[in-house]
Protein backbone atom coordinates (compact mmCIF):
# COMPACT_ATOMS: atom_id res chain seq x y z
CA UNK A 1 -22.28 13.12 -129.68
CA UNK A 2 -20.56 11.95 -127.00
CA UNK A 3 -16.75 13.16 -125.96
CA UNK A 4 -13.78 11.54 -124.13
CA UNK A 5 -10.89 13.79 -123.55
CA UNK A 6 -7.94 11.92 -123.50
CA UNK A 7 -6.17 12.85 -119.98
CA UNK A 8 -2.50 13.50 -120.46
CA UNK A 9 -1.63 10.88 -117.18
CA UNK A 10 -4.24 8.54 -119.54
CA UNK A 11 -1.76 9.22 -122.89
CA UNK A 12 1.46 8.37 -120.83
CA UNK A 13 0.51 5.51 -119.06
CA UNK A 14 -0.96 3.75 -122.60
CA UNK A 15 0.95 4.90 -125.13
CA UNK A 16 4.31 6.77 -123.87
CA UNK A 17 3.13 9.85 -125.58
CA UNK A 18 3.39 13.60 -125.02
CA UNK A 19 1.12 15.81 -123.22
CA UNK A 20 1.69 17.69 -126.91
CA UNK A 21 -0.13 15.19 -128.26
CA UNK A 22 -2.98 14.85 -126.40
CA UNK A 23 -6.13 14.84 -128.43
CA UNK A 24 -9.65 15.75 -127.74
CA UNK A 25 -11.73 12.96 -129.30
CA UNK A 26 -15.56 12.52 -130.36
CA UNK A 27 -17.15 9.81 -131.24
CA UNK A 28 -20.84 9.89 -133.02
CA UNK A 29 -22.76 7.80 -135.14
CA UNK A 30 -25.98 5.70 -135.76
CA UNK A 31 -27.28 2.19 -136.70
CA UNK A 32 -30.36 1.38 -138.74
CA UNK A 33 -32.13 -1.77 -138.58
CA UNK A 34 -34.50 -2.02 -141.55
CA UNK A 35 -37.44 -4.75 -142.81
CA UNK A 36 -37.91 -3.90 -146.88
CA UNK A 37 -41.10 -5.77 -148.23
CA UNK A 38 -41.24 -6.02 -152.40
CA UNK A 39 -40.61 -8.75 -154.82
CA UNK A 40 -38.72 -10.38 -151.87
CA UNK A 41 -39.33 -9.48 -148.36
CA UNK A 42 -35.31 -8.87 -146.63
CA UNK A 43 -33.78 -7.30 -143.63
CA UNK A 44 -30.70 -5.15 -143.62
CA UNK A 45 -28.67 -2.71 -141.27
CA UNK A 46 -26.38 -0.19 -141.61
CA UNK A 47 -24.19 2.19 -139.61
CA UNK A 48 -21.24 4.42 -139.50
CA UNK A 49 -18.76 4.89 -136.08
CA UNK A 50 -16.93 8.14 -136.95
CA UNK A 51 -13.88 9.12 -134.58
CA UNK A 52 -12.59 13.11 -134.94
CA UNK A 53 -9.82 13.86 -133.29
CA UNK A 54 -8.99 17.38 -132.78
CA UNK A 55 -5.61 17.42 -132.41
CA UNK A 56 -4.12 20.57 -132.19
CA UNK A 57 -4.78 24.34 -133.40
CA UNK A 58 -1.83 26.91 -133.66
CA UNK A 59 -2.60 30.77 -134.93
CA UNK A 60 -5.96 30.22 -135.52
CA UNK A 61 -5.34 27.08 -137.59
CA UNK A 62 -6.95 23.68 -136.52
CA UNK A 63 -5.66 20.48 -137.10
CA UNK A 64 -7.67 17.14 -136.87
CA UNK A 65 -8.64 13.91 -137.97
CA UNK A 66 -11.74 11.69 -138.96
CA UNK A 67 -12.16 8.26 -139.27
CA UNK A 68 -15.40 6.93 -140.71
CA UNK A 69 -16.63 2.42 -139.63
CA UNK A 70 -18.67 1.06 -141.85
CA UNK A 71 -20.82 -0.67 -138.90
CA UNK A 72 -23.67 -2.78 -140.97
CA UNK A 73 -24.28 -5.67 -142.21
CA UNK A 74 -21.88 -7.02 -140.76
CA UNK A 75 -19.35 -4.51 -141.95
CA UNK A 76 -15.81 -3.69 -139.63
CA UNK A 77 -13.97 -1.48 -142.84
CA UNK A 78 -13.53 2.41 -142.52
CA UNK A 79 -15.13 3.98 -145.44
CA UNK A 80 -12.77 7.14 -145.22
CA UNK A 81 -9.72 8.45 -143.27
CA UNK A 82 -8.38 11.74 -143.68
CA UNK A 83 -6.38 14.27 -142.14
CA UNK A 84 -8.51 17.91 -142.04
CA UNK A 85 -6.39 21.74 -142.00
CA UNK A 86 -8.91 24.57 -141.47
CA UNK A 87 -9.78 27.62 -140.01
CA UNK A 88 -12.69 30.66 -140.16
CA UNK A 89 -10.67 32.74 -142.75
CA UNK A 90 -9.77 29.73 -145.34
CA UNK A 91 -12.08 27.15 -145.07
CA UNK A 92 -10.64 23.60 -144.79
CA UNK A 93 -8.28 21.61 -146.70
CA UNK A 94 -9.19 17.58 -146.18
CA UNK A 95 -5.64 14.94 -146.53
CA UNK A 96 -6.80 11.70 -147.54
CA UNK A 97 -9.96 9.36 -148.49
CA UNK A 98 -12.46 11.64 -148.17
CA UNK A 99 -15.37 9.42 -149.30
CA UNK A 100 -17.67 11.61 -150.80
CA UNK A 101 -15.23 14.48 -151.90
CA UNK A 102 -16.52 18.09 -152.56
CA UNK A 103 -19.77 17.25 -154.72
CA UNK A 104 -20.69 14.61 -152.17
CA UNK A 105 -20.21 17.87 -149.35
CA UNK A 106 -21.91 20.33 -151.43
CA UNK A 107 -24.70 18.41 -153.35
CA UNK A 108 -27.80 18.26 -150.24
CA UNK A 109 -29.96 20.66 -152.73
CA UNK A 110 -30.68 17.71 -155.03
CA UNK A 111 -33.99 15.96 -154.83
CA UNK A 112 -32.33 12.75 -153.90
CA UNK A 113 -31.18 13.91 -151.14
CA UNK A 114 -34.52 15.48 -149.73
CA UNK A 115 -36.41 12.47 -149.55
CA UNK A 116 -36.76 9.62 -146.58
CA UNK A 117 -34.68 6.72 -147.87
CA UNK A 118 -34.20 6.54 -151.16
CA UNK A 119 -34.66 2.68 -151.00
CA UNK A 120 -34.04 0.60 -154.26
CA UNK A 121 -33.54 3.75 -155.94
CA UNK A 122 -32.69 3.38 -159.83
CA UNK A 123 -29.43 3.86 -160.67
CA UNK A 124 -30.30 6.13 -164.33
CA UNK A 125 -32.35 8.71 -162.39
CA UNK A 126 -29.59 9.32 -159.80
CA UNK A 127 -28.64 13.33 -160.35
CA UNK A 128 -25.85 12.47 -158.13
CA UNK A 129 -22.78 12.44 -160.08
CA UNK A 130 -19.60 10.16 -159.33
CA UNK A 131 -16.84 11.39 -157.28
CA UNK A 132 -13.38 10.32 -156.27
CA UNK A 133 -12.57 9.29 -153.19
CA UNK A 134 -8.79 9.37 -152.44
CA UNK A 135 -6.66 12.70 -152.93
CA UNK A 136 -6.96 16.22 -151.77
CA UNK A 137 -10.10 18.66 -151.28
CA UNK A 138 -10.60 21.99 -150.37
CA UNK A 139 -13.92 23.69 -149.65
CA UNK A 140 -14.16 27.38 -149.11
CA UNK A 141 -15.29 29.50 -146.22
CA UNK A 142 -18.79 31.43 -146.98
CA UNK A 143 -18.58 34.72 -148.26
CA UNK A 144 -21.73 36.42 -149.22
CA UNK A 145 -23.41 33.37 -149.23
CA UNK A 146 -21.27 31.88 -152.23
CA UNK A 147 -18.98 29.01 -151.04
CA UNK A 148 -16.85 26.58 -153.81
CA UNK A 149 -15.32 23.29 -153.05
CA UNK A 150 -12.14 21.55 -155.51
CA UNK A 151 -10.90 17.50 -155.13
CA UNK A 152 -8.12 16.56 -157.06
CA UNK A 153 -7.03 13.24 -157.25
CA UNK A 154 -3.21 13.28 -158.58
CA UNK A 155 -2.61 9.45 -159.20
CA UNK A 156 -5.90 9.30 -161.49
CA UNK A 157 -5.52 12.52 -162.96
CA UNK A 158 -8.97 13.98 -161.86
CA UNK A 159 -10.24 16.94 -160.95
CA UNK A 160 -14.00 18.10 -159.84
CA UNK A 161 -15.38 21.03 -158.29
CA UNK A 162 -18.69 22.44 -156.47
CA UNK A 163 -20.33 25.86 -156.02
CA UNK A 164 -22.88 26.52 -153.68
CA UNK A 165 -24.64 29.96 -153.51
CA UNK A 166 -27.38 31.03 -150.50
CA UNK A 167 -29.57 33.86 -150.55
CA UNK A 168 -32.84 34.89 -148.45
CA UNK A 169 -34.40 30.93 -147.97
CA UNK A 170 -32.84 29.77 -151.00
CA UNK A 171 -30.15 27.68 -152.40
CA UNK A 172 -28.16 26.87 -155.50
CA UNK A 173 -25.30 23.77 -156.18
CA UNK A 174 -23.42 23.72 -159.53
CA UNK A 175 -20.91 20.85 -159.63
CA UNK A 176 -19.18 18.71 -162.05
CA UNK A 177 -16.46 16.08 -162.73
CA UNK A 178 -14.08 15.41 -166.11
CA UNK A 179 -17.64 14.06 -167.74
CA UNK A 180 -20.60 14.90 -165.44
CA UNK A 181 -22.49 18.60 -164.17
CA UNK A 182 -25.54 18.20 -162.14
CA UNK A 183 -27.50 21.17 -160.93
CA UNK A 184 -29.60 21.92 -157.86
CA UNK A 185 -31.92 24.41 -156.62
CA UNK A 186 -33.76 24.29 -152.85
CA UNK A 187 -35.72 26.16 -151.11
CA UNK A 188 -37.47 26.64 -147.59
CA UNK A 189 -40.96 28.73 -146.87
CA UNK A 190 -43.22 27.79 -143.86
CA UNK A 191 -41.91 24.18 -143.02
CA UNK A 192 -42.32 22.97 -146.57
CA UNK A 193 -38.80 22.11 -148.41
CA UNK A 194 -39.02 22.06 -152.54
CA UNK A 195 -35.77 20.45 -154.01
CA UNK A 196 -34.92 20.21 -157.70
CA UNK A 197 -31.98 18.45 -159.27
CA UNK A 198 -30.59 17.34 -162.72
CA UNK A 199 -27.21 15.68 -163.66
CA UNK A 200 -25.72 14.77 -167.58
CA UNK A 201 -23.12 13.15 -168.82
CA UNK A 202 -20.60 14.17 -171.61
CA UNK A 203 -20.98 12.16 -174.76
CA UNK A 204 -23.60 9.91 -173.48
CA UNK A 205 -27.46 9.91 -173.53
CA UNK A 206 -27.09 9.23 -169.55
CA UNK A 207 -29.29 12.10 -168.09
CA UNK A 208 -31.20 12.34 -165.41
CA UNK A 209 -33.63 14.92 -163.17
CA UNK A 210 -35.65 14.96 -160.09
CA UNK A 211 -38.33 17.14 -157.79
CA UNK A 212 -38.46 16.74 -153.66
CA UNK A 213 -41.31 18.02 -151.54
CA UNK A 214 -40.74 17.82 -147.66
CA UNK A 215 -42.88 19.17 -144.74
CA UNK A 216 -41.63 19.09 -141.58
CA UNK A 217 -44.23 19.44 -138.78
CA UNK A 218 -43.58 20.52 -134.82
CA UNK A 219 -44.66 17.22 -133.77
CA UNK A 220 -41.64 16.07 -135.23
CA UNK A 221 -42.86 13.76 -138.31
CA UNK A 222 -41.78 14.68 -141.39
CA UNK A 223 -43.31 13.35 -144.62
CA UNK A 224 -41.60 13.66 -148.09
CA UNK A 225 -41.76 12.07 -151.33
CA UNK A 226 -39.43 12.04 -154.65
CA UNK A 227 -40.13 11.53 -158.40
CA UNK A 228 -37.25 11.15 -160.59
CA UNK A 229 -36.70 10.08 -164.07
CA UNK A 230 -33.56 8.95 -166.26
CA UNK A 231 -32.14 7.79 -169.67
CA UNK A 232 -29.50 5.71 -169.55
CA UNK A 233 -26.35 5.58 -171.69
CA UNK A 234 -28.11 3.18 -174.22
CA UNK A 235 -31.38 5.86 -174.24
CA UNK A 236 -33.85 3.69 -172.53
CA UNK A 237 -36.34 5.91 -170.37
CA UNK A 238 -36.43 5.55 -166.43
CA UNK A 239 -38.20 6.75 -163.53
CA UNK A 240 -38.19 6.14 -159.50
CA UNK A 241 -41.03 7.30 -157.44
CA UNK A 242 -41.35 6.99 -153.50
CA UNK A 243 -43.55 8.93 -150.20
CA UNK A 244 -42.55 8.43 -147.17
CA UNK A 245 -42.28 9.69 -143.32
CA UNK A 246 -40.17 10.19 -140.34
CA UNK A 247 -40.91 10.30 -136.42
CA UNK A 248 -38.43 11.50 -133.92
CA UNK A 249 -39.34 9.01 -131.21
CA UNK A 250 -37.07 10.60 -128.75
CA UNK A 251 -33.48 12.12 -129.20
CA UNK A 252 -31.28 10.01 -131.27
CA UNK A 253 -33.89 7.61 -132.25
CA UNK A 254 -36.21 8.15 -135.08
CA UNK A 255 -39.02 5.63 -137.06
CA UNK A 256 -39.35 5.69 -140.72
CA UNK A 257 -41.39 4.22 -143.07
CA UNK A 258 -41.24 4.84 -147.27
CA UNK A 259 -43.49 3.09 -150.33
CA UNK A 260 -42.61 3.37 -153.49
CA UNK A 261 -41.92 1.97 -157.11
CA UNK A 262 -37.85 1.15 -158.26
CA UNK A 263 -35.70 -1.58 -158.38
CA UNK A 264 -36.84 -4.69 -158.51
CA UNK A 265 -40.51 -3.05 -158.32
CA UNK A 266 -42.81 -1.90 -156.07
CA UNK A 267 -41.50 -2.33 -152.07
CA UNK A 268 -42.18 -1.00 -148.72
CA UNK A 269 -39.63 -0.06 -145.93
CA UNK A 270 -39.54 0.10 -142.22
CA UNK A 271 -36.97 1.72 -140.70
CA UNK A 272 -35.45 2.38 -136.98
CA UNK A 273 -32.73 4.35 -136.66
CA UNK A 274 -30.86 5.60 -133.54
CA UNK A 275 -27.52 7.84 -133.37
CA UNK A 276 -25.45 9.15 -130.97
């Protein structure tokens, strides 16, 4: 991550602004160029800019904001601004479009997220649940291990929440929306990473589970693969399968490469990906 403290003599001659509002800004973020062979062979990017800007922090209380680019594919929108209040006693309170909201914060203990890529994943075996995206959330400090996140999204009149709970290697995520839970459980022994999710849907057949196994070696390749299955609303029977591995080449840059069998069939990824 690379920072640029904005100079006070920088802030007046640019903007007219107050040394009170000088900010201290970071910028991070990475690019991925990827070549997917299956049923047609394709080539894709995609990226994220993010700009935080710590802006001030009075009685313990810090006050900031993000900004996240959508930088691929051509791509110049910003998936999610919002305005962040937090501190070590009350956690933080996020103002705004927070794209992913609390589940999206809190879910990592799902198999889908344990895996290398997830490419051409099928939708009906996804055990992430839908979340809002504009509104308020709140996420907890940790206490004893337990942590709980709430987004509420006054205009659409929706509510969620997530509860994550960590104990001696292992980890737990409950979380759930006006019509979805999903479930995970996680856990870490001797560089190997087991990951087990599940998500339903109220009223609906929709269901769907997954299993991640990940071993990360001190060479710094790590190989993984996924195998998830689904109904979908209508009951028809699902599944997504994939291995793959990564290489840190050097800092910030890292190789992948993933097989396996979802949309549109059978495929085969390469992947380079640098941040910063």
């Amino acid at each position: 991550m690379r920072k640029v403290l904005l100079a006070t003599t920088a802030l007046v001659a640019v903007s007219g602004v107050t040394a009170a509002n000088a900010a201290d800004i970071s910028i991070s973020g990475n690019y991925e160029f990827e070549y997917v062979s299956g049923a047609s062979n394709t080539i894709t990017s995609d990226g994220n800019v993010v700009i935080e800007a710590a802006i001030a922090s009075q009685g313990g209380v810090n006050y900031g904001f993000v900004g996240n680019l959508d930088a691929g594919n051509g791509d110049s929108i910003f998936e999610e601004n919002y305005i962040t209040i937090s501190s070590d006693d009350m956690g933080t309170l996020y103002l705004g479009d927070l794209n992913d909201s609390v589940n999206g914060l809190m879910d990592g203990n799902l198999g889908i997220n344990n895996d290398i890529e997830s490419e051409k994943g099928v939708t009906a075996t996804s055990t992430v649940i839908a979340t809002q995206t504009v509104g308020i959330s709140f996420v907890s400090p940790s206490i004893a291990g337990l942590k709980f996140g709430i987004s509420a999204d006054p205009a659409a009149e929706t509510t969620e929440y997530a509860i994550n709970y960590s104990m001696a290697g292992m980890s737990l995520y409950y979380g759930g929306t006006e019509t979805q839970t999903a479930v995970g459980v996680k856990g870490s022994l001797a560089g190997f990473t087991v990951a087990v999710g599940s998500s339903s849907t109220d009223n609906s057949q929709a269901k769907a589970s997954d299993v991640a196994v990940k071993y990360s070696l001190p060479n710094g390749i790590t190989v993984a693969a996924l195998s998830a299955k689904g109904t979908t609303s209508a009951g028809a029977k699902v599944t997504y399968t994939n291995f793959g591995a990564s290489y840190s080449i050097a800092d910030g840059v890292t190789a992948k490469v993933e097989s396996g069998d979802g949309t549109g069939g059978e495929y085969t990824t390469l992947n380079l990906s640098v941040s910063f």
